[in-house]
Protein backbone atom coordinates (compact mmCIF):
# COMPACT_ATOMS: atom_id res chain seq x y z
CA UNK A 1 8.45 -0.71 -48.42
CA UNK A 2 7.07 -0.51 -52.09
CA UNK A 3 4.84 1.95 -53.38
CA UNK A 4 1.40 0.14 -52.90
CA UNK A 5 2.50 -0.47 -49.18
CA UNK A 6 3.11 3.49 -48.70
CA UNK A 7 -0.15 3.88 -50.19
CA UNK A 8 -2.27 1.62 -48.07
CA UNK A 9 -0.42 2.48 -44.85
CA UNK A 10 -1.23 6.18 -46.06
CA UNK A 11 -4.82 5.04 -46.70
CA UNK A 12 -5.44 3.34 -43.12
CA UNK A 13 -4.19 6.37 -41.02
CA UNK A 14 -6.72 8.45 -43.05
CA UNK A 15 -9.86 5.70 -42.55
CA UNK A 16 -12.23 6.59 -39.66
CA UNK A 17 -14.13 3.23 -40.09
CA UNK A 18 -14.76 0.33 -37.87
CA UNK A 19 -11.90 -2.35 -37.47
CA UNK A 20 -13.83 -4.96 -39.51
CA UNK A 21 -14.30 -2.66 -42.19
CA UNK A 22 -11.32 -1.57 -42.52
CA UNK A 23 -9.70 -4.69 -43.15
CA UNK A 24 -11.91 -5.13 -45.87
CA UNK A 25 -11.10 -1.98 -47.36
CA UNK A 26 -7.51 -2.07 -47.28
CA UNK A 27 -7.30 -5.95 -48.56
CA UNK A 28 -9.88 -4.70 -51.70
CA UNK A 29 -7.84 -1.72 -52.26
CA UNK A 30 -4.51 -4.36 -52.07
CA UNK A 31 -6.03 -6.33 -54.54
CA UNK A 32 -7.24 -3.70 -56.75
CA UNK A 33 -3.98 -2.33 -56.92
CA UNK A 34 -1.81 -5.39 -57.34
CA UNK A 35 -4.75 -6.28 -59.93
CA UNK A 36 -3.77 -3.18 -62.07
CA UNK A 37 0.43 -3.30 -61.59
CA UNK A 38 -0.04 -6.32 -63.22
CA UNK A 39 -2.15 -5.36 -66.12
CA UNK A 40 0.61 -2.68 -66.58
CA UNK A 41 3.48 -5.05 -66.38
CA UNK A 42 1.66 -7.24 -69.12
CA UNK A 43 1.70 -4.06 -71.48
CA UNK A 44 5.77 -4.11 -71.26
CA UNK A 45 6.06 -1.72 -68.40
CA UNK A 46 8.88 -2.29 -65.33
CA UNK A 47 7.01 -2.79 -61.95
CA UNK A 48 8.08 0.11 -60.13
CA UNK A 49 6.52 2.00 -63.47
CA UNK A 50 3.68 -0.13 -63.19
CA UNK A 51 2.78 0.51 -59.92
CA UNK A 52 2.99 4.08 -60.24
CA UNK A 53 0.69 4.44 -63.08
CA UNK A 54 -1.80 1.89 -61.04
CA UNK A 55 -1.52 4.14 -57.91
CA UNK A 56 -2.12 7.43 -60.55
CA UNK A 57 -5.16 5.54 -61.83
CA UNK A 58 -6.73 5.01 -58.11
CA UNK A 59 -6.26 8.23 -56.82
CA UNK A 60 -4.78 9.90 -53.87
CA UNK A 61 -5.36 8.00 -51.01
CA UNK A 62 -6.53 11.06 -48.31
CA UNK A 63 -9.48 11.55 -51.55
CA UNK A 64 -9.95 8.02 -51.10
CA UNK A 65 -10.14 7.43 -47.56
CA UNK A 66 -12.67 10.41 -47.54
CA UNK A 67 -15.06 8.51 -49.74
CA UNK A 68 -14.86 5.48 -47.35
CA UNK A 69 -15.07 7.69 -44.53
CA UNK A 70 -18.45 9.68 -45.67
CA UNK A 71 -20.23 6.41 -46.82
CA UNK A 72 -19.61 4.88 -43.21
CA UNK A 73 -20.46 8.13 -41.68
CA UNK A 74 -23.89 7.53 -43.23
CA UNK A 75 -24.68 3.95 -42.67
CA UNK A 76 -24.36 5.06 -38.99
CA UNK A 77 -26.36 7.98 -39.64
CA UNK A 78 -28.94 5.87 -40.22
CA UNK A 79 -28.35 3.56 -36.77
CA UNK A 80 -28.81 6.61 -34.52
CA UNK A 81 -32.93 6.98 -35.14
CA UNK A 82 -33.26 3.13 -34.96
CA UNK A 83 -31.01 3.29 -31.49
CA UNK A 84 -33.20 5.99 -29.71
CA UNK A 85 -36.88 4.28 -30.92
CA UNK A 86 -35.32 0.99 -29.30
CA UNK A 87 -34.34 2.62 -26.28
CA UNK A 88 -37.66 4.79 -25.74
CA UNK A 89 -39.46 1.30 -26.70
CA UNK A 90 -37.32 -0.46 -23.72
CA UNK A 91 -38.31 2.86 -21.16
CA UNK A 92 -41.65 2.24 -21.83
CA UNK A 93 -41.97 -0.86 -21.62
CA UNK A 94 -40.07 -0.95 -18.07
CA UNK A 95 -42.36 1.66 -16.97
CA UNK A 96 -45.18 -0.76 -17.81
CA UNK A 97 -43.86 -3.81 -16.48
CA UNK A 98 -42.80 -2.22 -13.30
CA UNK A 99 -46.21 -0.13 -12.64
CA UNK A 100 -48.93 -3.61 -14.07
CA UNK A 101 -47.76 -5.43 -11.96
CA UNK A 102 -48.33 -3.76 -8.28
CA UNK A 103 -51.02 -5.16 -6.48
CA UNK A 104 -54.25 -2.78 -6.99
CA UNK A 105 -55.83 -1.28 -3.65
CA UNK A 106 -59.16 -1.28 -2.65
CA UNK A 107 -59.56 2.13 -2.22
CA UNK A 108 -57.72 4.38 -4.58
CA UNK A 109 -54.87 6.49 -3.00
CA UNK A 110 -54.29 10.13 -4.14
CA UNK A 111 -50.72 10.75 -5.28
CA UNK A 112 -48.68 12.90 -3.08
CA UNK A 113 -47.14 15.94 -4.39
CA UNK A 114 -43.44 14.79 -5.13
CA UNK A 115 -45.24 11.54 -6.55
CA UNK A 116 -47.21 13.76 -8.99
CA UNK A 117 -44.19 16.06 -9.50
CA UNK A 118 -41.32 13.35 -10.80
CA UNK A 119 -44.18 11.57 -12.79
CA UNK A 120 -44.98 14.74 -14.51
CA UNK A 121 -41.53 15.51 -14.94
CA UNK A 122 -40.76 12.51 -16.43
CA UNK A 123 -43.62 12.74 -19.26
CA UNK A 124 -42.10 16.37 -20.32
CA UNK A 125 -38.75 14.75 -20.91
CA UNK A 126 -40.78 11.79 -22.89
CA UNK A 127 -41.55 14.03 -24.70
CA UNK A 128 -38.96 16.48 -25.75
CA UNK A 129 -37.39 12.86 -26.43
CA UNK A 130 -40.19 11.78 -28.56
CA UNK A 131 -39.62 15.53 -30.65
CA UNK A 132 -36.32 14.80 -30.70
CA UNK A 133 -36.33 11.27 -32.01
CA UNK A 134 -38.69 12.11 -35.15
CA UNK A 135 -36.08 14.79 -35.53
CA UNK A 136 -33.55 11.83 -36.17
CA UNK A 137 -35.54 10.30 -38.05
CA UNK A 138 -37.35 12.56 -40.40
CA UNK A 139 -33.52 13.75 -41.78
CA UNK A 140 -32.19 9.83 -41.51
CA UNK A 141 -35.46 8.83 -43.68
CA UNK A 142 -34.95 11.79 -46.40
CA UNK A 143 -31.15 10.66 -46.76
CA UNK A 144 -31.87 7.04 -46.72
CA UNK A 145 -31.15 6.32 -50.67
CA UNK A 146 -28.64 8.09 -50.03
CA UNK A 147 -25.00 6.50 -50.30
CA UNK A 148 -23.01 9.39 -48.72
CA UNK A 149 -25.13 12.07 -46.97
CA UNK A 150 -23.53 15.53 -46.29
CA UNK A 151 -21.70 15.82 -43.26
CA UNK A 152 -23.73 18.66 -41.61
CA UNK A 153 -26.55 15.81 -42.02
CA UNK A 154 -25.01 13.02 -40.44
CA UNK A 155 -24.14 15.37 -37.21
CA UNK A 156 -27.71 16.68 -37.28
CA UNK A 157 -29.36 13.11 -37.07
CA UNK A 158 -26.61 12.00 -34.67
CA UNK A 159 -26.85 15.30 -32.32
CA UNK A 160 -30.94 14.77 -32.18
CA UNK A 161 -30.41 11.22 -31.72
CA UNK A 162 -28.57 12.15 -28.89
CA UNK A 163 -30.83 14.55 -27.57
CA UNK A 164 -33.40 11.57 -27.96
CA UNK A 165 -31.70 9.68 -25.56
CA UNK A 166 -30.20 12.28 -22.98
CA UNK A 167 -33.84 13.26 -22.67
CA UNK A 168 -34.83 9.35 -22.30
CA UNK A 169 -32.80 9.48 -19.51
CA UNK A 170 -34.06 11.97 -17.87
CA UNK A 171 -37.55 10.08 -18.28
CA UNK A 172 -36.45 6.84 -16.82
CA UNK A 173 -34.58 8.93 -14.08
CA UNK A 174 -37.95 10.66 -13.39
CA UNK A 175 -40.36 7.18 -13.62
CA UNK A 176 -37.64 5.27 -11.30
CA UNK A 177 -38.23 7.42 -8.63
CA UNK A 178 -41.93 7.54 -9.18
CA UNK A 179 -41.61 4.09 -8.65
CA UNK A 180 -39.88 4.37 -5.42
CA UNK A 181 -42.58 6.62 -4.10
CA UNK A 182 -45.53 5.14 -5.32
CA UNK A 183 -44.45 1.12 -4.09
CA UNK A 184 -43.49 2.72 -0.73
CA UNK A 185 -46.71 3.44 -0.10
CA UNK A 186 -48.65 -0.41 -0.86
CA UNK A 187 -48.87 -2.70 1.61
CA UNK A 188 -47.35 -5.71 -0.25
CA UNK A 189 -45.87 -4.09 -2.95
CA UNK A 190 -43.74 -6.38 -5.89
CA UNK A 191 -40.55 -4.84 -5.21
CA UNK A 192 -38.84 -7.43 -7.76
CA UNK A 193 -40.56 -6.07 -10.53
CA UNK A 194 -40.34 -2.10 -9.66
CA UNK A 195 -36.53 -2.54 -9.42
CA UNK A 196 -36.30 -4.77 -12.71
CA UNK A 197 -38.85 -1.78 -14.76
CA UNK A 198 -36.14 0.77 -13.27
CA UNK A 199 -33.27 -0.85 -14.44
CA UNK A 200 -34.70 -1.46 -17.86
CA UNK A 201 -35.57 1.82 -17.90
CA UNK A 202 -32.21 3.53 -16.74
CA UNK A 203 -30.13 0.82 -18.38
CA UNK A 204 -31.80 1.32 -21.89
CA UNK A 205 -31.69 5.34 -21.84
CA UNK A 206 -28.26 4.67 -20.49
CA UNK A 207 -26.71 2.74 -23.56
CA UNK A 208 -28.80 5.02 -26.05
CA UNK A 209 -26.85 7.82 -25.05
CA UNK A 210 -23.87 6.10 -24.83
CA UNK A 211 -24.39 4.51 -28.38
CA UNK A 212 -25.37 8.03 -30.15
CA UNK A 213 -23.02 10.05 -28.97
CA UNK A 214 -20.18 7.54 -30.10
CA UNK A 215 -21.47 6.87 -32.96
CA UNK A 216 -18.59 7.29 -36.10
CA UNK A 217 -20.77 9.45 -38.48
CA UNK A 218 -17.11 11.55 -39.81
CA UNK A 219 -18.69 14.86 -40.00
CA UNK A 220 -15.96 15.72 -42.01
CA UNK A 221 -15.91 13.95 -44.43
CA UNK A 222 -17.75 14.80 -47.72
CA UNK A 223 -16.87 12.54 -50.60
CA UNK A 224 -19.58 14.49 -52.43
CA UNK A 225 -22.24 17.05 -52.08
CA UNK A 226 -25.11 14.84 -51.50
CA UNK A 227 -28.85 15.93 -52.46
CA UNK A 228 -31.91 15.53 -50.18
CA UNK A 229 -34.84 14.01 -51.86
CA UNK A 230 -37.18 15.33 -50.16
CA UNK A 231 -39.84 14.36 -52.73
CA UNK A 232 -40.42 10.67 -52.12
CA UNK A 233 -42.39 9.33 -49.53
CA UNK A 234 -39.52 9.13 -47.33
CA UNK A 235 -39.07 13.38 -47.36
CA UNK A 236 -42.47 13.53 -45.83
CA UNK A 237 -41.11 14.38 -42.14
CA UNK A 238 -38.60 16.79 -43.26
CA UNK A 239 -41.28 18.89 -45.38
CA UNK A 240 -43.51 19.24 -41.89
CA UNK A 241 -40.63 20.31 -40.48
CA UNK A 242 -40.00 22.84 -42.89
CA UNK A 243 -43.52 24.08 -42.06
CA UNK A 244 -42.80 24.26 -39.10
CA UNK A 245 -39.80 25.85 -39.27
CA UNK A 246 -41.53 28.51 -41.61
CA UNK A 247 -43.79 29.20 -39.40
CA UNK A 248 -42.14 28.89 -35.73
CA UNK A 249 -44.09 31.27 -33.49
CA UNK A 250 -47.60 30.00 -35.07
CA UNK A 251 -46.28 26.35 -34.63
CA UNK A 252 -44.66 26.42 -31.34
CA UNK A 253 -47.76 28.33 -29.69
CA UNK A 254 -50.24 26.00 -31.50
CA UNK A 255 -48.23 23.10 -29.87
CA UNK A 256 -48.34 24.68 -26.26
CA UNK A 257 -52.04 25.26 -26.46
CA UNK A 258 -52.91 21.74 -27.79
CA UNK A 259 -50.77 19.85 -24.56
CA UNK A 260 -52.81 22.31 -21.91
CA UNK A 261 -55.72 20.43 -21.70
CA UNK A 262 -53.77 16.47 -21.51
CA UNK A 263 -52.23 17.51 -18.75
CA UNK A 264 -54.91 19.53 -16.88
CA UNK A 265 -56.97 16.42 -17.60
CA UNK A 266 -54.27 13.65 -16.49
CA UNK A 267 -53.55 15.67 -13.28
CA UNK A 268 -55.53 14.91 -9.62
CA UNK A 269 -57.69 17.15 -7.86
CA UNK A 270 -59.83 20.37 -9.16
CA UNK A 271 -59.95 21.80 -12.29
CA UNK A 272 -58.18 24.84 -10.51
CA UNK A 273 -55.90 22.08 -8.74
CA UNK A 274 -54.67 21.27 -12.34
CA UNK A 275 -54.02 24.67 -13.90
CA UNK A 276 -50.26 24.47 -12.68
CA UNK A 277 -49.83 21.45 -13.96
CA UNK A 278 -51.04 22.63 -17.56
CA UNK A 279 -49.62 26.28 -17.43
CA UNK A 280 -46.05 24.09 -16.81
CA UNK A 281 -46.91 22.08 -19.71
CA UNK A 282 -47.31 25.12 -22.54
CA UNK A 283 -44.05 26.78 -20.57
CA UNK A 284 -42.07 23.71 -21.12
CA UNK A 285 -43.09 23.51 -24.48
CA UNK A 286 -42.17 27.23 -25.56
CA UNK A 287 -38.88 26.82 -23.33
CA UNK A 288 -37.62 23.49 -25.39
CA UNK A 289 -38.84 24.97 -28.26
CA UNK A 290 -36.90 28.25 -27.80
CA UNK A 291 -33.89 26.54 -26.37
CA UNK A 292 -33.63 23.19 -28.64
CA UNK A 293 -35.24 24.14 -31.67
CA UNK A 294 -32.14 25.54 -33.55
CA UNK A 295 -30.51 22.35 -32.59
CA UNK A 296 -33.64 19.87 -34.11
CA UNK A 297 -34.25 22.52 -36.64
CA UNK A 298 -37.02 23.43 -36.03
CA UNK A 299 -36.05 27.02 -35.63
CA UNK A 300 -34.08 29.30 -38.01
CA UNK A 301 -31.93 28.28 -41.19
CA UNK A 302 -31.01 24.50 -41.05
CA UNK A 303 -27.32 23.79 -40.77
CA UNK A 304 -27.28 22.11 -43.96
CA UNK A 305 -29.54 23.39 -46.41
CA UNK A 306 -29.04 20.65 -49.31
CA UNK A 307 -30.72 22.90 -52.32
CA UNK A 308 -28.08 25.58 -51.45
CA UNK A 309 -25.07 23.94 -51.52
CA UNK A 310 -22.39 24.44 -54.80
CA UNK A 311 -22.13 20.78 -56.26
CA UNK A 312 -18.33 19.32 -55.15
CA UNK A 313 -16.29 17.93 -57.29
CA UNK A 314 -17.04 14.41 -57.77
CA UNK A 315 -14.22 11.82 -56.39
CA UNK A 316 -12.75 9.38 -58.97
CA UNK A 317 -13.01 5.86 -57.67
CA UNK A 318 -12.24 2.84 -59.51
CA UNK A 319 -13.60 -0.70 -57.81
């Protein structure tokens, strides 16, 4: 085995890529390399000399592979927002589908308690996903000129992606069964389209979750130390975040107080009929706040604060 083929077996154990790409990578990095032995064997050099001082001239293939491996990281970095706003696009829309098209009564029927109780559930979990998804998004949008974001970043936007869609299933989990308890009680209820909602609903969240969490964003890898421009119009989530997370007890109790009333007003019965339903609304809020908001960053330092960081050493790469 020659040199070059030591090197670009070295270079594919160290690539954390897709397969297609790393064909690609390896055959460019073949090429490149062949490319320059030659152009050293033209100057008068012997090939194995050649070949040496083209492989000096590349770089060290683990240094290389990083690179590769941090720029792929961030392309799907930037899949995980788009995943979870398809998938809470698809539970939605199965909701819809499912509930429009039940026959309407004459007479309106009351929801029953564990009716009101998985609906309601379901709408919290909406929207913790909802929180979580602009999350995603926000840090995915600031880092979007961005050839190779930091690693911190990329788990960030994948780990609130995630969140996104763990908490989208929990939704469709929650409508599904509202479903089920609301059709059971019409008379000639469309049962085709109550299961078809559910499973667009389930199956959606489902593969969201499954997509995000598998998602190769190579945490570990940082080619270089990547800067945030938070400046552009693309940085405008992350600075209300950093409002937020300036001010977390003022934002997280302004939040609570602002989703009392929607719910009070969406729930059946009395005014005093509805106060549970909006006192479980502001707790909810405080308790995902509390318990997710390191994780979004919403609360305390972020994991990777960009300005802070000592520049890295930049990688030499010839293409």
């Amino acid at each position: 085995m020659s040199a070059i083929d030591q090197y670009v077996a070295e270079l594919a154990s160290s690539l954390h890529v897709g397969n297609r790409e790393r064909v690609r990578i390896l055959a460019e990095v073949r090429d490149h390399l062949d490319d320059a032995t030659a152009f050293h064997e033209q100057a008068g050099e012997h090939h194995e000399r050649a070949s040496a001082q083209a492989l000096r001239e590349f770089g060290r293939a683990s240094l290389i592979a990083t690179q590769f491996n941090a720029a792929a990281g961030s392309r799907a970095m930037r899949r995980a927002p788009i995943v979870a706003l398809a998938a809470g696009a698809a539970v939605f829309a199965g909701l819809v589908v499912a509930g429009r098209s039940q026959p309407r009564v004459a007479v309106p029927m009351s929801a029953g308690l564990p009716t009101q109780v998985t609906f309601f559930a379901a709408v919290l979990a909406f929207q913790i996903a909802v929180v979580a998804g602009i999350c995603a998004a926000s840090r995915a949008l600031a880092l979007w000129r961005t050839p190779s974001a930091h690693g911190d970043d990329r788990q960030f936007v994948r780990r609130a992606a995630t969140i996104s869609a763990a908490a989208l299933c929990g939704a469709a989990a929650g409508w599904a069964i509202t479903l089920g308890l609301a059709v059971n009680r019409l008379a000639h209820p469309n049962v085709a389209t109550a299961l078809g909602g559910g499973a667009i609903m389930i199956g959606a969240a489902t593969l969201a979750l499954t997509v995000t969490h598998r998602l190769r964003v190579n945490p570990e890898a940082n080619a270089r130390d990547a800067e945030m421009e938070i400046r552009h119009l693309f940085g405008l989530g992350e600075r209300g975040i950093a409002v937020v997370r300036r001010h977390p007890i003022v934002s997280g109790t302004a939040v609570a107080l602002l989703s009392v009333w929607p719910a009070m007003a969406h729930a059946e019965g009395t005014f005093v009929g509805a106060i549970p339903w909006g006192v479980t609304q502001a707790a909810t809020v405080v308790v995902a706040f509390v318990v997710l908001g390191p994780r979004l960053g919403l609360r305390g330092p972020r994991a990777s604060t960009v300005a802070s960081r000592s520049a890295t050493a930049e990688i030499p790469y010839t293409s």
